[in-house]
Protein backbone atom coordinates (compact mmCIF):
# COMPACT_ATOMS: atom_id res chain seq x y z
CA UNK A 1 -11.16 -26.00 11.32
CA UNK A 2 -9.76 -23.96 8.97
CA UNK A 3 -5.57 -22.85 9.22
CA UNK A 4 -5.07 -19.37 8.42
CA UNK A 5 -1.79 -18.20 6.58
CA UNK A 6 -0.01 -15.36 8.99
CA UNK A 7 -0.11 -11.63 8.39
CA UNK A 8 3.66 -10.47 8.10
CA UNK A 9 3.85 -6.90 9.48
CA UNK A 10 6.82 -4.71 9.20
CA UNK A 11 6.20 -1.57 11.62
CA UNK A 12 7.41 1.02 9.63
CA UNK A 13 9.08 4.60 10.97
CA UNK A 14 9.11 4.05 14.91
CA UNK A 15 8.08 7.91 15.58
CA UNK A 16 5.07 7.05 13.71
CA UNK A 17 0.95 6.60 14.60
CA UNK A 18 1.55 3.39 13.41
CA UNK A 19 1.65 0.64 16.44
CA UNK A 20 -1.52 3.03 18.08
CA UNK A 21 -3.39 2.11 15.17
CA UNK A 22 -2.27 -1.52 15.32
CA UNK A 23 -3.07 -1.69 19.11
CA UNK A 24 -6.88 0.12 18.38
CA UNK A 25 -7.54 -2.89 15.47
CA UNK A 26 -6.07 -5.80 17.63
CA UNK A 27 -8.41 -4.21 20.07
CA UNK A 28 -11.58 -3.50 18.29
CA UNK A 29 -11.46 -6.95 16.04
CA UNK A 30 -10.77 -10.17 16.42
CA UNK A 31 -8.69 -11.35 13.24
CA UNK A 32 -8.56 -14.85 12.00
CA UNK A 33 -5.28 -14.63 10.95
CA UNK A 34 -2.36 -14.70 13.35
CA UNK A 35 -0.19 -11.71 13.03
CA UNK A 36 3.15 -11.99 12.92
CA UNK A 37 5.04 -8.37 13.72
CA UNK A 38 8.55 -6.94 13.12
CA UNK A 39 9.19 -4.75 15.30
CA UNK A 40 11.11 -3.71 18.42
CA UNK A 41 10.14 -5.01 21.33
CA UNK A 42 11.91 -2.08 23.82
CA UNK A 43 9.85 0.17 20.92
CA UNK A 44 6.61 -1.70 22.03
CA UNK A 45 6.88 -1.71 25.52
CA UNK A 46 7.17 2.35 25.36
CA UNK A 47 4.34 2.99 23.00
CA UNK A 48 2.22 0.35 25.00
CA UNK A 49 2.85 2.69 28.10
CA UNK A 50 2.51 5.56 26.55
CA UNK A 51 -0.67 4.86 25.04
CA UNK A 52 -1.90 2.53 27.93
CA UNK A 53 -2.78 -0.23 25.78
CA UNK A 54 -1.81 -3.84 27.26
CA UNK A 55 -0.89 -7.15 25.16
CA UNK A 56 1.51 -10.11 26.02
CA UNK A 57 4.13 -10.36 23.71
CA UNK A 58 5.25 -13.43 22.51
CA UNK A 59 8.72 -13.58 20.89
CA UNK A 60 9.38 -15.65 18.01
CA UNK A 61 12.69 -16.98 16.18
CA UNK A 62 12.62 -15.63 12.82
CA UNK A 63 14.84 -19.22 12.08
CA UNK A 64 11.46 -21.30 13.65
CA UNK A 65 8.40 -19.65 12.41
CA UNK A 66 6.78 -22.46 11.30
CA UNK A 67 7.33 -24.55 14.59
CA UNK A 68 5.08 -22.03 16.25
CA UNK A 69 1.23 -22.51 16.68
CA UNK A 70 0.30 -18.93 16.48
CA UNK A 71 -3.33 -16.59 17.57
CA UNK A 72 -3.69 -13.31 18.07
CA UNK A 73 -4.11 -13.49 22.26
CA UNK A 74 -0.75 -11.86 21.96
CA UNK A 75 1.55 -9.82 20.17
CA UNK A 76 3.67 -12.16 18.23
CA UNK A 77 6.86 -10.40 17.84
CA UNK A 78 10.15 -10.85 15.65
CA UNK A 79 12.09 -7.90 17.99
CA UNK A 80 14.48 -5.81 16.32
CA UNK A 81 17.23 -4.00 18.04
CA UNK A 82 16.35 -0.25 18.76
CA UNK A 83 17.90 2.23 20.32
CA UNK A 84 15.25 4.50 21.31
CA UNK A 85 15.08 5.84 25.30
CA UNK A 86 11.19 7.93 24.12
CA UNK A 87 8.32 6.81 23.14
CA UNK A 88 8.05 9.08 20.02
CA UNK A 89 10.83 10.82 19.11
CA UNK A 90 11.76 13.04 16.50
CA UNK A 91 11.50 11.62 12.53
CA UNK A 92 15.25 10.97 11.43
CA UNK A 93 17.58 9.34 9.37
CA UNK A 94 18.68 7.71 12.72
CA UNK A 95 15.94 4.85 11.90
CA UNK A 96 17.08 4.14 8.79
CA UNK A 97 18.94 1.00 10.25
CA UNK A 98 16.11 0.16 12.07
CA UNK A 99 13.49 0.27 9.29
CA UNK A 100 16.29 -1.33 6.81
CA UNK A 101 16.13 -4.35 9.44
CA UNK A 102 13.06 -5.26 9.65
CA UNK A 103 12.22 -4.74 5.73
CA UNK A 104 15.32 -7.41 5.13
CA UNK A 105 13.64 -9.69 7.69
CA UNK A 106 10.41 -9.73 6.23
CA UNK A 107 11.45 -10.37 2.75
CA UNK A 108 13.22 -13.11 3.97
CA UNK A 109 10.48 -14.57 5.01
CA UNK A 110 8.49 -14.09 2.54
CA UNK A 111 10.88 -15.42 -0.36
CA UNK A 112 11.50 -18.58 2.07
CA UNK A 113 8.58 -19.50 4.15
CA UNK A 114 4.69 -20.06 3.16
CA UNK A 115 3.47 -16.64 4.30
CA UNK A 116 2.47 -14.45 1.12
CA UNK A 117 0.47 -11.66 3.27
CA UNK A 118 2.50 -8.79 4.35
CA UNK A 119 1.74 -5.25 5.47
CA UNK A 120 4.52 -2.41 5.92
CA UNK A 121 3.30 0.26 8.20
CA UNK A 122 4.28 4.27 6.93
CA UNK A 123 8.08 5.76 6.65
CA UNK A 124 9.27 8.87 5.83
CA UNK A 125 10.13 9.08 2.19
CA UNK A 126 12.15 11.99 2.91
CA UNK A 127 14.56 10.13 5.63
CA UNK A 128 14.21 6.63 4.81
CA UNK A 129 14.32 6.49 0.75
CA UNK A 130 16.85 9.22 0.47
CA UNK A 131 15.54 10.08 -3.10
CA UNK A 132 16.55 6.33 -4.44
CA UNK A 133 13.46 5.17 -4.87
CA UNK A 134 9.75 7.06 -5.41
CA UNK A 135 8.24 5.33 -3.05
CA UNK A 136 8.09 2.24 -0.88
CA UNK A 137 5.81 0.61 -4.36
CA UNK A 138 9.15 1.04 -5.63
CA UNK A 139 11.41 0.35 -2.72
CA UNK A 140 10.20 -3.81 -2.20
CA UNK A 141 9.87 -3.99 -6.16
CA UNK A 142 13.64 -3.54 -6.42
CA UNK A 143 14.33 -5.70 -3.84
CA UNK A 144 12.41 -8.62 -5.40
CA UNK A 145 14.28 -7.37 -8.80
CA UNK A 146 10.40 -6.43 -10.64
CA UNK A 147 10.27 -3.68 -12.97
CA UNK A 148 6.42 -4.56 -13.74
CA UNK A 149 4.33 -3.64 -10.66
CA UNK A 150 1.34 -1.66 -10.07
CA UNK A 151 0.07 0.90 -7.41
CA UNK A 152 -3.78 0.24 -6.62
CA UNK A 153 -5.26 2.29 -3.91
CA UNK A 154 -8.22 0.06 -3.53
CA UNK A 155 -11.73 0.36 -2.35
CA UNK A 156 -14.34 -2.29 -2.69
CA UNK A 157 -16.75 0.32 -4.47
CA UNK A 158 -14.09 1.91 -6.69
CA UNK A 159 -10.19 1.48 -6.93
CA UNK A 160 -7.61 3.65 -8.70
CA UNK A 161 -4.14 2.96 -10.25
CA UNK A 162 -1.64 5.84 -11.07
CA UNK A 163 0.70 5.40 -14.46
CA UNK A 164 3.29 7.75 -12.91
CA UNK A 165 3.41 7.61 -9.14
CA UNK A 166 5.74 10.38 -6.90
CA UNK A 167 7.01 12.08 -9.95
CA UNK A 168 6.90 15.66 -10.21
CA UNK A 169 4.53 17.19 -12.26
CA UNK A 170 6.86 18.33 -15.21
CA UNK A 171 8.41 15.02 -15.58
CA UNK A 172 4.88 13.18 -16.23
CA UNK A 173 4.34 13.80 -19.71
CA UNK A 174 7.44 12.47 -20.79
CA UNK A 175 6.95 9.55 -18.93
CA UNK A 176 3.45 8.52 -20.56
CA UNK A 177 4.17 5.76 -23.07
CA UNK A 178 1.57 2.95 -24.90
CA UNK A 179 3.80 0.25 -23.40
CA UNK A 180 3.75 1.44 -19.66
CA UNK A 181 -0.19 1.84 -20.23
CA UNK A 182 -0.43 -1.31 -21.41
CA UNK A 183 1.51 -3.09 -18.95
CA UNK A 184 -0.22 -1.18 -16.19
CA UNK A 185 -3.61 -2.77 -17.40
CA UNK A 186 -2.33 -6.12 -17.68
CA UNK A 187 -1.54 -5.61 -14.13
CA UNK A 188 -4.96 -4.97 -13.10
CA UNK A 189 -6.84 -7.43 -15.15
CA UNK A 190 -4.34 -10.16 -13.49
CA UNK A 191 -4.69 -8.77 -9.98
CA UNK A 192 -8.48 -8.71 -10.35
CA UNK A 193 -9.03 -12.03 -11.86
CA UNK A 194 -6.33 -13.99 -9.95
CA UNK A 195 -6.81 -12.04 -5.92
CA UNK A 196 -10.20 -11.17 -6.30
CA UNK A 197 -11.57 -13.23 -9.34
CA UNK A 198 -13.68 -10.46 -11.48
CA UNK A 199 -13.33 -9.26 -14.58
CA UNK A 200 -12.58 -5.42 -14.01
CA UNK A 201 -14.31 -2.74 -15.89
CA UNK A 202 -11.27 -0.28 -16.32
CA UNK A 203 -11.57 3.47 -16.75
CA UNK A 204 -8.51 5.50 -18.61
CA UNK A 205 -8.31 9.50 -17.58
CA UNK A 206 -6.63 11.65 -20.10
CA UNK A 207 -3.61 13.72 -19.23
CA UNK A 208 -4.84 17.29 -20.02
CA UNK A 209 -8.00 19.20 -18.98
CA UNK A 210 -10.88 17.98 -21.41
CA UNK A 211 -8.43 15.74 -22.86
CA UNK A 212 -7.51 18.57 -24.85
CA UNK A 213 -4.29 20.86 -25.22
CA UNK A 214 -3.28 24.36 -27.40
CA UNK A 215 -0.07 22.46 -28.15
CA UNK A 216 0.55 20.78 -31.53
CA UNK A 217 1.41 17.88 -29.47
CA UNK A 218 -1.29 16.38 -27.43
CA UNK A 219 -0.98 13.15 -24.84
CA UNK A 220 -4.53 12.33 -25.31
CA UNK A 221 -4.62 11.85 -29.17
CA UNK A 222 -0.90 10.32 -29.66
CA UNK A 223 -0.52 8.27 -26.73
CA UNK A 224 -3.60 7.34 -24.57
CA UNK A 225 -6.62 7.16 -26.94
CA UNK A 226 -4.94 4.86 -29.43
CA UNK A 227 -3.11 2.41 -26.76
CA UNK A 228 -6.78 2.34 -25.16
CA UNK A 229 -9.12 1.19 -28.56
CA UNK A 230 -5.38 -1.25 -28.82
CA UNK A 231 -6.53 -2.73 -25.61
CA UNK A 232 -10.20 -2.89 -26.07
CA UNK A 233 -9.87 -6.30 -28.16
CA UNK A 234 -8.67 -8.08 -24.96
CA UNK A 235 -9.28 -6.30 -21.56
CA UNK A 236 -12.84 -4.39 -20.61
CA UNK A 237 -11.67 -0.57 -20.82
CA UNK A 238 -12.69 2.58 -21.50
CA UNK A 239 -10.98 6.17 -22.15
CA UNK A 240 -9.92 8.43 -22.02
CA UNK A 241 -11.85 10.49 -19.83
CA UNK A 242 -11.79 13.87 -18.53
CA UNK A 243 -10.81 13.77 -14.81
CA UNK A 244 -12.13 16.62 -14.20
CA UNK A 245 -15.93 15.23 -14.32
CA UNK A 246 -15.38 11.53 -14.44
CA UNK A 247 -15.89 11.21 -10.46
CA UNK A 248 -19.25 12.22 -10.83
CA UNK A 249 -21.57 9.51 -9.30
CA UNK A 250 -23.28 8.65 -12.50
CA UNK A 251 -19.66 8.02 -13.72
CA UNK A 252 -17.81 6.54 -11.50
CA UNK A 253 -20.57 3.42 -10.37
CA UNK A 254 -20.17 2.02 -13.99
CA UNK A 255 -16.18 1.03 -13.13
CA UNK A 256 -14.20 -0.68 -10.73
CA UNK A 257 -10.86 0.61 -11.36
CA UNK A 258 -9.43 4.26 -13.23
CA UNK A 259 -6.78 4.65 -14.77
CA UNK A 260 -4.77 7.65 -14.45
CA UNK A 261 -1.70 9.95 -15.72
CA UNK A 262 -0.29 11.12 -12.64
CA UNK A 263 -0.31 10.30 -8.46
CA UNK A 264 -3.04 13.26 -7.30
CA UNK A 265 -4.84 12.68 -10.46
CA UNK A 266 -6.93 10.00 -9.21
CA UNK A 267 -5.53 9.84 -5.32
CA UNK A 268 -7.22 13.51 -4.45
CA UNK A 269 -10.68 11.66 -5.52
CA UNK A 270 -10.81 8.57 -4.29
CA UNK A 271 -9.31 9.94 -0.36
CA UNK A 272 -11.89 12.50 -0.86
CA UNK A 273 -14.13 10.13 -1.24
CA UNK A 274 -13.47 7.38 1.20
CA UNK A 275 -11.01 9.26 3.31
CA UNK A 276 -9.55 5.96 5.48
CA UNK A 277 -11.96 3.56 4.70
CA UNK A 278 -9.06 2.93 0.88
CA UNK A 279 -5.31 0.69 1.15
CA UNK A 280 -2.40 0.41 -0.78
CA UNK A 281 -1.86 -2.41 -3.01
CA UNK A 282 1.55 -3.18 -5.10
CA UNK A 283 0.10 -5.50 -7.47
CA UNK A 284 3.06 -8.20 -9.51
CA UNK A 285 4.52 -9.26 -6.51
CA UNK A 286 4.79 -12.94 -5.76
CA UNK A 287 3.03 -12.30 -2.23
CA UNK A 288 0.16 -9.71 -1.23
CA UNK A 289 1.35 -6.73 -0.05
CA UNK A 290 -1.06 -4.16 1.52
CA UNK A 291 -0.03 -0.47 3.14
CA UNK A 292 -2.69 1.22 4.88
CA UNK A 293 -2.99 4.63 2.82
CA UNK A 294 -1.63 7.12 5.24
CA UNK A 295 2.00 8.39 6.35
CA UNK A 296 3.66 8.38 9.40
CA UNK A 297 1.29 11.59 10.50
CA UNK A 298 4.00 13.09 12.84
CA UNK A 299 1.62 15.66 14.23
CA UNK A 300 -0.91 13.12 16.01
CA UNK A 301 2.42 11.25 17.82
CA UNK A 302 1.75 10.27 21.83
CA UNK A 303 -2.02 11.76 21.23
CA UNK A 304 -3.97 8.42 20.81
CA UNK A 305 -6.27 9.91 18.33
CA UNK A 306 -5.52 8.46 14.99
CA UNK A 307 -8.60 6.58 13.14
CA UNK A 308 -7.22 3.07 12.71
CA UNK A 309 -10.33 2.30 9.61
CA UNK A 310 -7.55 1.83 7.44
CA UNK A 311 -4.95 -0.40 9.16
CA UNK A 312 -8.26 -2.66 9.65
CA UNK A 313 -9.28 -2.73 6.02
CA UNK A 314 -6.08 -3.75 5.17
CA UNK A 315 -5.66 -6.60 7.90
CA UNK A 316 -9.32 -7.82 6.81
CA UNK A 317 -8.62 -7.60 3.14
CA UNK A 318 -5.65 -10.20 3.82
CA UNK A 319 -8.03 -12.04 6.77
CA UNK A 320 -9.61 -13.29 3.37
CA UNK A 321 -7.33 -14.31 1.31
């Protein structure tokens, strides 16, 4: 019988729909891989209540792990101290320790054990990040010291990769260069032929409507169109496109992955699209690491209403690997 590698899962913001979606998917499928969470187990035992969902949980030394003959007929749970007396409470900088934790436990592991699948549930950017970092993409890259890493929000029918990812608008243009386009596409030709072993057809969007612009200076002509006939010697691309149009149908079917300038660019598409049924993928990093693609959605808390679709496209994406 086959031995599958453990799912590493870091919980996220605690006042989050997070563990309600992980307790619908441990519910509604049965995984092959054992999952291995980070969590807090006083945390657990309140949501579980709350939500009347029941699990054993089985408590694991983080110093052990591979001692332990692991399935998912229980929670398996590295607990991390949390001082929390509700079940949800309000979204604050008093998780920050918390969160901090369990991120440091799980790369940990990851840099020192076998496991290379790992999935961080949502945080708040605002509370936890404190305007350090862009994003969590950007968050673990620094911590494994990588300056060359790649956000793919993927779907098996179409994925898309953003050049620029939470920047505001009026910093993107300065921030389009031929070398970050190139590296970007290296990215996703080595994620595509070394995780999921294709070739990809790559799509480029320009940076102004029509790919056009009234200014003497113009993105599309300088910067993109150039860098993209560069790359056309070695990597199967095309561009650049007009966003506005490319996601027609007739368009977008001839691609697996686009290319664009800026985070909403191609992200308003694609969750338009798909809505949950898309995850978040940091591609360079010397493990897998998949996000489902929502936040911590403070507004559905204690409710047990959230769709869990994309919690368990992420856990089967690494149930594959």
């Amino acid at each position: 019988m086959k031995k599958y590698s453990p799912i590493l899962i870091v919980s996220g913001e605690p006042n989050s729909v997070f563990l309600e979606l992980l307790f619908k998917a441990l519910k509604q499928k049965k995984f092959k891989s054992p999952i291995i969470l980070i969590s807090s187990e006083k945390l657990l035992k309140l949501q579980m209540n709350k939500l009347n969902f029941k699990k054993k949980i089985k408590l694991l030394n983080v110093k052990n792990l591979s001692n332990y003959k692991l399935n998912n007929n229980s929670i398996n749970l590295i607990n991390i101290s949390l001082n929390q007396k509700k079940a949800f409470e309000k979204i604050s900088k008093k998780s920050n320790k918390f969160i901090r934790n369990c991120f440091e436990i799980a790369f940990d592991i990851l840099k020192k054990n076998k496991i290379y699948k790992f999935i961080n549930g949502p945080i708040s950017k605002k509370s936890f990040l404190e305007k350090k970092y862009l994003g969590i993409t950007e968050y673990i890259s620094k911590k494994f010291n990588l300056k060359k890493t790649g956000m793919l929000i993927y779907n098996k029918n179409l994925s898309v990769c953003p050049i620029t990812t939470h920047l505001p608008l009026k910093a993107v243009s300065r921030n389009i260069t031929k070398k970050l386009i190139s590296e970007k596409i290296k990215i996703i030709n080595n994620f595509y032929s070394e995780i999921l072993k294709k070739k990809p057809k790559i799509a480029v969007l320009g940076l102004n409507p029509h790919c056009e612009s009234i200014y003497k200076y113009n993105e599309d002509l300088k910067i993109i169109k150039p860098t993209v006939n560069n790359l056309k010697k070695k990597y199967n691309i095309s561009g650049p496109f007009p966003a506005d149009t490319f996601f027609l149908s007739q368009n977008r079917k001839k691609y697996d992955v686009v290319l664009g300038m800026y985070h909403d660019q191609v992200l308003t598409p694609l969750k338009t699209l798909f809505e949950y049924d898309a995850i978040n993928i940091t591609m360079g990093l010397p493990f897998i690491r998949v996000s489902p693609d929502h936040g911590p959605n403070k507004k559905m808390l204690g409710k047990n209403k959230s769709n869990p679709t994309s919690l368990i496209q992420a856990i089967n994406f690494l149930d594959k690997k």
